[in-house]
N, C-alpha and C. Protein backbone atom coordinates (compact mmCIF):
# COMPACT_ATOMS: atom_id res chain seq x y z
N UNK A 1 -106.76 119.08 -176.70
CA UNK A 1 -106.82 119.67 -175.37
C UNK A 1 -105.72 119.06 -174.51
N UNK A 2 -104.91 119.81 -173.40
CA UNK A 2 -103.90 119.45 -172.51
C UNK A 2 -104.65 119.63 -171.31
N UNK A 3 -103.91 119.03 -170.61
CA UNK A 3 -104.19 119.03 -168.81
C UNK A 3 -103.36 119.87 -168.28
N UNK A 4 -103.92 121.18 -167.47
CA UNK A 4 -102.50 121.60 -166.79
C UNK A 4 -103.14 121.09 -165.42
N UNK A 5 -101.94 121.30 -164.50
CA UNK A 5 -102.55 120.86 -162.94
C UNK A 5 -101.79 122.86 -162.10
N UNK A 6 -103.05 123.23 -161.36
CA UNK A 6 -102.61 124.45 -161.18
C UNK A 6 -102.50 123.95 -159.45
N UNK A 7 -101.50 125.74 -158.37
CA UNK A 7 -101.08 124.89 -157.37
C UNK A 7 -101.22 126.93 -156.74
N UNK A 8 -101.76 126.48 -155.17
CA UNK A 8 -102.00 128.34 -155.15
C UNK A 8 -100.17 128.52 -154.27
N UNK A 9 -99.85 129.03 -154.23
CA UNK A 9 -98.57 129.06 -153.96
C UNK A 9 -98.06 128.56 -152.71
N UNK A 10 -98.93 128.22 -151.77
CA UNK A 10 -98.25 127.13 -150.71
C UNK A 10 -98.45 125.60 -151.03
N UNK A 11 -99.33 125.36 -152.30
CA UNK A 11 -99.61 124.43 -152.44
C UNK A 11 -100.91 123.36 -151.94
N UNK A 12 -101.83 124.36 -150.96
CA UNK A 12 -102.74 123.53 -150.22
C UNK A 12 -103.72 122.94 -151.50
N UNK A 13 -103.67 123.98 -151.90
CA UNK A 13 -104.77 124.02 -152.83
C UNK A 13 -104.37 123.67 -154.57
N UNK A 14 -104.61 122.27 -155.10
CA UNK A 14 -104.22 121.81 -156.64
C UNK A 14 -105.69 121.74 -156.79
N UNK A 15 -105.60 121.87 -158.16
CA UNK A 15 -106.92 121.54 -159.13
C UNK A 15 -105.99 121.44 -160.83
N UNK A 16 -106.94 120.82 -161.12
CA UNK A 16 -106.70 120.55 -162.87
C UNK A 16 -107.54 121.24 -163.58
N UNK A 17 -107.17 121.74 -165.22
CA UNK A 17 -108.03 122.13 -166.08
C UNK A 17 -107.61 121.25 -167.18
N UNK A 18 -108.72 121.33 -168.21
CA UNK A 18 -108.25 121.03 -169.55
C UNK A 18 -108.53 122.01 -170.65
N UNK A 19 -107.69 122.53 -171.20
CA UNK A 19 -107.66 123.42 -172.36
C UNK A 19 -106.74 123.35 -173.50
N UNK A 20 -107.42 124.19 -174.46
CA UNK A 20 -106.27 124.37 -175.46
C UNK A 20 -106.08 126.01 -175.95
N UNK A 21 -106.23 127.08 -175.01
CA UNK A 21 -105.86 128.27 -174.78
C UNK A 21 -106.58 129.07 -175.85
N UNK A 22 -108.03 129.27 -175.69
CA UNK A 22 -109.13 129.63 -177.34
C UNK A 22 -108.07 131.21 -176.83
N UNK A 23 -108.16 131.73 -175.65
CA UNK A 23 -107.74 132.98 -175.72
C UNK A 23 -107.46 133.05 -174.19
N UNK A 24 -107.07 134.10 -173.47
CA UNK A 24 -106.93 134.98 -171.97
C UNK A 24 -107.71 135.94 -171.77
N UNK A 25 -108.32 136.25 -170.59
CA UNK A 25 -108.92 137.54 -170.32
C UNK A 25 -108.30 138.11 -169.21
N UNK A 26 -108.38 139.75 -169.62
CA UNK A 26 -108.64 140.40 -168.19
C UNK A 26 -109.77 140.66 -167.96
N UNK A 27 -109.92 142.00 -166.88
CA UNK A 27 -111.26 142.41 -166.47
C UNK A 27 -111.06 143.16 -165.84
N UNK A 28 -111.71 144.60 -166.03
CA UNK A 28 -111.64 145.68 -165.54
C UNK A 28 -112.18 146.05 -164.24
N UNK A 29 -113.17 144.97 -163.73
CA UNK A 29 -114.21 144.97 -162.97
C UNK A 29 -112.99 145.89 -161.47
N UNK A 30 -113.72 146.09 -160.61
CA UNK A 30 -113.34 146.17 -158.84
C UNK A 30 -112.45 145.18 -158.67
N UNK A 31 -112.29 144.32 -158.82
CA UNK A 31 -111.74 143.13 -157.86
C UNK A 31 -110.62 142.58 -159.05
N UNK A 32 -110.73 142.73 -160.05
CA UNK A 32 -110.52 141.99 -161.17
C UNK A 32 -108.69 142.83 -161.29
N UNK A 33 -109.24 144.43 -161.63
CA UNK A 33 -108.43 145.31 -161.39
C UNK A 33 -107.22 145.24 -160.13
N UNK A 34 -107.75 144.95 -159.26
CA UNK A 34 -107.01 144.75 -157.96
C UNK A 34 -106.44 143.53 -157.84
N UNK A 35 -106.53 142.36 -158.45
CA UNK A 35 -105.78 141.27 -158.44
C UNK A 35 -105.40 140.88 -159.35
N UNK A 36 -105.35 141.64 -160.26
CA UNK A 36 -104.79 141.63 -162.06
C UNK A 36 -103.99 140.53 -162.06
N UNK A 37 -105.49 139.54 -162.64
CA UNK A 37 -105.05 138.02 -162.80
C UNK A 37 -105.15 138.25 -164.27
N UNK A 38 -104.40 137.16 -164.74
CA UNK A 38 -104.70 136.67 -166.28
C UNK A 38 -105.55 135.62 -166.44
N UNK A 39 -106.90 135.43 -166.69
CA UNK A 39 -107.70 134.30 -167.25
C UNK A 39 -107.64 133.63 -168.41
N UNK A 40 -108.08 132.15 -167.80
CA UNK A 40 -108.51 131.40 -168.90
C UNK A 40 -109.64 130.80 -168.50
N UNK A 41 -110.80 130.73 -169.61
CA UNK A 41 -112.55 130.20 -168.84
C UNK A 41 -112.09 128.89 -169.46
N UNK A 42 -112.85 128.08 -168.61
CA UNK A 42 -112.81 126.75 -168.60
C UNK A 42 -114.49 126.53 -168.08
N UNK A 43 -115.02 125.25 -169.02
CA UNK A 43 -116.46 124.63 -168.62
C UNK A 43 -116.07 123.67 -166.91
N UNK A 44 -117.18 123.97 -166.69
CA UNK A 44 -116.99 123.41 -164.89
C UNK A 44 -116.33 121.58 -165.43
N UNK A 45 -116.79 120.86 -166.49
CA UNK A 45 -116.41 119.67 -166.48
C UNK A 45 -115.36 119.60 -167.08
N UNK A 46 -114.50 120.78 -167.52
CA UNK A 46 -112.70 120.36 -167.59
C UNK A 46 -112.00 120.97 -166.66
N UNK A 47 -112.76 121.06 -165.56
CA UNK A 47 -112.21 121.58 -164.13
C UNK A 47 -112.46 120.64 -162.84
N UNK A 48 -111.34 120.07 -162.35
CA UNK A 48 -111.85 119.20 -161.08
C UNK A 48 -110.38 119.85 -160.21
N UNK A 49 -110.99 120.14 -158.88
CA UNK A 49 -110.41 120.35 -157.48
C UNK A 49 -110.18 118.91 -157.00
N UNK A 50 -108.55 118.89 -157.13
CA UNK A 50 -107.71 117.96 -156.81
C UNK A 50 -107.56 117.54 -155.35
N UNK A 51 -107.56 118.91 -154.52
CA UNK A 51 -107.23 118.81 -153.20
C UNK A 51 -107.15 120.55 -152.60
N UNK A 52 -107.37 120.20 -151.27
CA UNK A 52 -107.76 121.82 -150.50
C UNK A 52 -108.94 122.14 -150.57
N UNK A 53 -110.08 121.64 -150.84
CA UNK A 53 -111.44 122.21 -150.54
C UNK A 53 -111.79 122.99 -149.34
N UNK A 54 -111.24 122.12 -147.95
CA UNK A 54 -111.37 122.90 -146.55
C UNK A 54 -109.94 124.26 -146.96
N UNK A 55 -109.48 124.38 -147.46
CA UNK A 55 -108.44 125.56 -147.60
C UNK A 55 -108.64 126.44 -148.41
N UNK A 56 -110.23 126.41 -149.10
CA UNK A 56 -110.46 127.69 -150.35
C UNK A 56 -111.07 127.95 -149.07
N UNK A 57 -111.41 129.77 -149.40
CA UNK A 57 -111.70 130.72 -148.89
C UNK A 57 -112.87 131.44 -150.04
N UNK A 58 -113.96 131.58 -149.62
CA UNK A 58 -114.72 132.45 -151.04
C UNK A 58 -115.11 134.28 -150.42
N UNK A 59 -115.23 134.96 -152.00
CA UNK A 59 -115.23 135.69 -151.79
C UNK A 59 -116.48 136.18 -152.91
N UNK A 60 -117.57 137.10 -152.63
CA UNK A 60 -118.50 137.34 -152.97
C UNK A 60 -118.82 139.16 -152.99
N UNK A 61 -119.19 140.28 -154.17
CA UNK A 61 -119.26 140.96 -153.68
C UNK A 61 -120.67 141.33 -154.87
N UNK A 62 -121.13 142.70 -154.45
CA UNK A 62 -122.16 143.27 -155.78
C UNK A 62 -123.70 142.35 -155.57
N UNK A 63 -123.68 141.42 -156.73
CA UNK A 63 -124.62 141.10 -156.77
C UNK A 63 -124.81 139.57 -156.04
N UNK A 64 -123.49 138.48 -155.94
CA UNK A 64 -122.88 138.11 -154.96
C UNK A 64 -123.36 136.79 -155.59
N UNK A 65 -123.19 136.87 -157.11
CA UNK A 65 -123.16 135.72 -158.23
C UNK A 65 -121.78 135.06 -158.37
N UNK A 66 -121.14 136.07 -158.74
CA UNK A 66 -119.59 135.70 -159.00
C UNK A 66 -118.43 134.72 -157.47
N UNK A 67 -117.86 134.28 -157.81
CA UNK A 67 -117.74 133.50 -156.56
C UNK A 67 -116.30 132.88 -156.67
N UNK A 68 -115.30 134.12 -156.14
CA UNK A 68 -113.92 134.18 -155.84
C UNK A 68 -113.20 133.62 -154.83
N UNK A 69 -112.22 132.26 -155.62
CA UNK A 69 -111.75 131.43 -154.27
C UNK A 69 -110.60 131.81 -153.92
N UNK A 70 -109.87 131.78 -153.12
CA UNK A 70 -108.49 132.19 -152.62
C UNK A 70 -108.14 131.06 -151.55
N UNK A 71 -106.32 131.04 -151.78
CA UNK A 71 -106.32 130.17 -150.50
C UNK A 71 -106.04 130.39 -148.83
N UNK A 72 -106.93 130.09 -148.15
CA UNK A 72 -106.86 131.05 -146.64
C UNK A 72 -105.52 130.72 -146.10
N UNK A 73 -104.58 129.90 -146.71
CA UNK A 73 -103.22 129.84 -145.91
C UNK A 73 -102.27 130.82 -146.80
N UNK A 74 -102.28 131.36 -147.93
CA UNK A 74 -101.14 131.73 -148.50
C UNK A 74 -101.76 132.99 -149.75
N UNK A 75 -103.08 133.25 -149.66
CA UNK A 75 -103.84 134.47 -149.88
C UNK A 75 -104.05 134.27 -151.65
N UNK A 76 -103.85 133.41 -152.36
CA UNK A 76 -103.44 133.05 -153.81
C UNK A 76 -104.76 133.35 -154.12
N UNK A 77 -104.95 133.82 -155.26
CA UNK A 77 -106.45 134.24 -156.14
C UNK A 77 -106.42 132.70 -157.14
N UNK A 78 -107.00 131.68 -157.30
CA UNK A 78 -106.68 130.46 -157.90
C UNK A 78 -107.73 130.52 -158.84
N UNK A 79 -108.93 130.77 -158.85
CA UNK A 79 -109.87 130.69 -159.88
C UNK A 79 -111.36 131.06 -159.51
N UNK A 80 -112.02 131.39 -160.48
CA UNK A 80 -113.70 131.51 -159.81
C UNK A 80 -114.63 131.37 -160.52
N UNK A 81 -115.77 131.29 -160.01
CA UNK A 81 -117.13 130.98 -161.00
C UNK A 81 -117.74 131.86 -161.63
N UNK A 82 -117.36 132.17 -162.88
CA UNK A 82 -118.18 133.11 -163.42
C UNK A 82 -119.40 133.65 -163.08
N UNK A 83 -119.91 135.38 -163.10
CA UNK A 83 -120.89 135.44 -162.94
C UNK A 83 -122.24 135.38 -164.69
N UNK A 84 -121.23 136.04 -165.66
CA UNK A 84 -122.23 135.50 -166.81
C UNK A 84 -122.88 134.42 -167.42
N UNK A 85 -121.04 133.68 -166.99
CA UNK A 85 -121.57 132.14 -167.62
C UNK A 85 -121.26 131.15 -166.45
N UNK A 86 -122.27 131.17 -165.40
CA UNK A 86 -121.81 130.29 -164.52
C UNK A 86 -121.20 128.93 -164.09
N UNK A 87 -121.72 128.46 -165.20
CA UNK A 87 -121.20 127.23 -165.82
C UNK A 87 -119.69 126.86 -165.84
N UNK A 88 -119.19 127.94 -165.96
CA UNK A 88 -117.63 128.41 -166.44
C UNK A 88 -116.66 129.08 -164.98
N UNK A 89 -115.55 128.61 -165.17
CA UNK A 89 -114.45 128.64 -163.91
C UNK A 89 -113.65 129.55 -165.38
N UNK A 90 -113.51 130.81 -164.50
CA UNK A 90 -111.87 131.90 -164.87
C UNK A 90 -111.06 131.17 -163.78
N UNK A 91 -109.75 131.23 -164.28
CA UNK A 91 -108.52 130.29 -164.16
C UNK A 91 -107.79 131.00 -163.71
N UNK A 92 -106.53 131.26 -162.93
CA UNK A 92 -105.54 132.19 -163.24
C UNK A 92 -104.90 131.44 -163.78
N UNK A 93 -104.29 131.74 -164.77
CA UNK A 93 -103.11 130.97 -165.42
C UNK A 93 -101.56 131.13 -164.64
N UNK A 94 -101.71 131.62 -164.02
CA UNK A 94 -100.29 132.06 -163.41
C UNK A 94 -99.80 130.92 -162.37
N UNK A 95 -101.24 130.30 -162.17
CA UNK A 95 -101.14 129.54 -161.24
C UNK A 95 -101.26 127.76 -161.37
N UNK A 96 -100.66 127.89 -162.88
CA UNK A 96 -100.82 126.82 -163.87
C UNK A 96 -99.83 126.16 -163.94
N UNK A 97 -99.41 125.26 -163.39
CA UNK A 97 -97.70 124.44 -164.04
C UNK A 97 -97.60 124.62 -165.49
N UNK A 98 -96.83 124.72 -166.04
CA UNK A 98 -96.14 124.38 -167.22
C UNK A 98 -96.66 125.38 -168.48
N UNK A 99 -97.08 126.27 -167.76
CA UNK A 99 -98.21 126.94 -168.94
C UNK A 99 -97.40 128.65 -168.64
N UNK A 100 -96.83 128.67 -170.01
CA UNK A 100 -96.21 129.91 -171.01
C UNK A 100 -97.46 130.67 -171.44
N UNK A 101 -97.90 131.79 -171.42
CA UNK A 101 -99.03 132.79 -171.20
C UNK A 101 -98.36 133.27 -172.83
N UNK A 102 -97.32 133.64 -172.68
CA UNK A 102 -96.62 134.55 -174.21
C UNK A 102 -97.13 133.98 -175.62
N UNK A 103 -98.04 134.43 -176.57
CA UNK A 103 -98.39 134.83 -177.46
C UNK A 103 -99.80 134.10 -177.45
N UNK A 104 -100.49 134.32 -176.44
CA UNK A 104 -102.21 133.47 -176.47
C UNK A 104 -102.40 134.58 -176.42
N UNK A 105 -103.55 135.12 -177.22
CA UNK A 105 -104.12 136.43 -177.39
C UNK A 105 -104.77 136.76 -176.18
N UNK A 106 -104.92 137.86 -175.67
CA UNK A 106 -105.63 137.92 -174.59
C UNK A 106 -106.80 139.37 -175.36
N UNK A 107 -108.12 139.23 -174.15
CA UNK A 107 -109.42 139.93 -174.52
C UNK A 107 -109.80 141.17 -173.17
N UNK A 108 -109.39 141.97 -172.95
CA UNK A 108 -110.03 142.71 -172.12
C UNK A 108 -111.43 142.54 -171.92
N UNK A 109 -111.52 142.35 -171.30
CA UNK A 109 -113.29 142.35 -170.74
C UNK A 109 -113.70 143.58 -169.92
N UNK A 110 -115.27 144.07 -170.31
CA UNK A 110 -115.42 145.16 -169.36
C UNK A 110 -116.47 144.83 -168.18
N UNK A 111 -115.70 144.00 -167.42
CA UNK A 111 -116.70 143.56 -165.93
C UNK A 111 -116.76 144.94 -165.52
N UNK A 112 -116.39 146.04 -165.29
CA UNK A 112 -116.66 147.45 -164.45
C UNK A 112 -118.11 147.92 -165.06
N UNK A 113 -118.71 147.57 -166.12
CA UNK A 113 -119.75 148.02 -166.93
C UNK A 113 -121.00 146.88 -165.66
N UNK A 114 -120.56 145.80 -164.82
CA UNK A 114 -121.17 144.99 -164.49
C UNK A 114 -121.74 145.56 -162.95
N UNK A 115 -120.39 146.14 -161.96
CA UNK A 115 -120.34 146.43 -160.92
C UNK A 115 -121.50 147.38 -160.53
């Protein structure tokens, strides 16, 4: 497993993951569609928020399980709490230092089957 340290694009907001890239998801869902992030799930304990807690912003919709952070200074989609496996933080990877997305298989997911 590696450490990446991710950063939402003004920077308020760092957090770390640890992975070794099992795969990527999308998600078809409402929201998912509209901010066509690339995921990676991560267990809540290879995930720690480095800094910016007062600078996430959450976002909640449907059944109002799922729980989408963004950063309120610079609008970045950074990661969120799953609603199946709550346990579990989707990642954007985009928002990952050092982390090349090109040839990790990625899984469509059908969150729209959820909405």
């Amino acid at each position: 497993m590696k450490t990446y340290v991710g950063t939402c694009h003004c920077g308020e907001i760092r957090f770390e993951i640890e992975t070794d890239f099992p795969e990527l998801t999308t998600c078809d869902c409402s929201i998912c569609r509209k901010k066509n992030a690339l995921m990676v799930k991560v267990h809540e304990s290879r995930f720690r928020l480095l800094a910016g807690e007062a600078m996430l912003t959450e976002y909640r919709f449907h059944t109002g399980t799922a729980r989408h952070f963004f950063c309120k200074v610079c609008g970045i989609y950074t990661f969120h709490r799953k609603r199946i496996t709550p346990n579990h933080y989707g990642v954007n990877v985009y928002c990952l230092e050092g982390c090349d997305p090109v040839g990790i298989p990625v899984r469509a997911t059908a969150g729209s089957a959820l909405d």
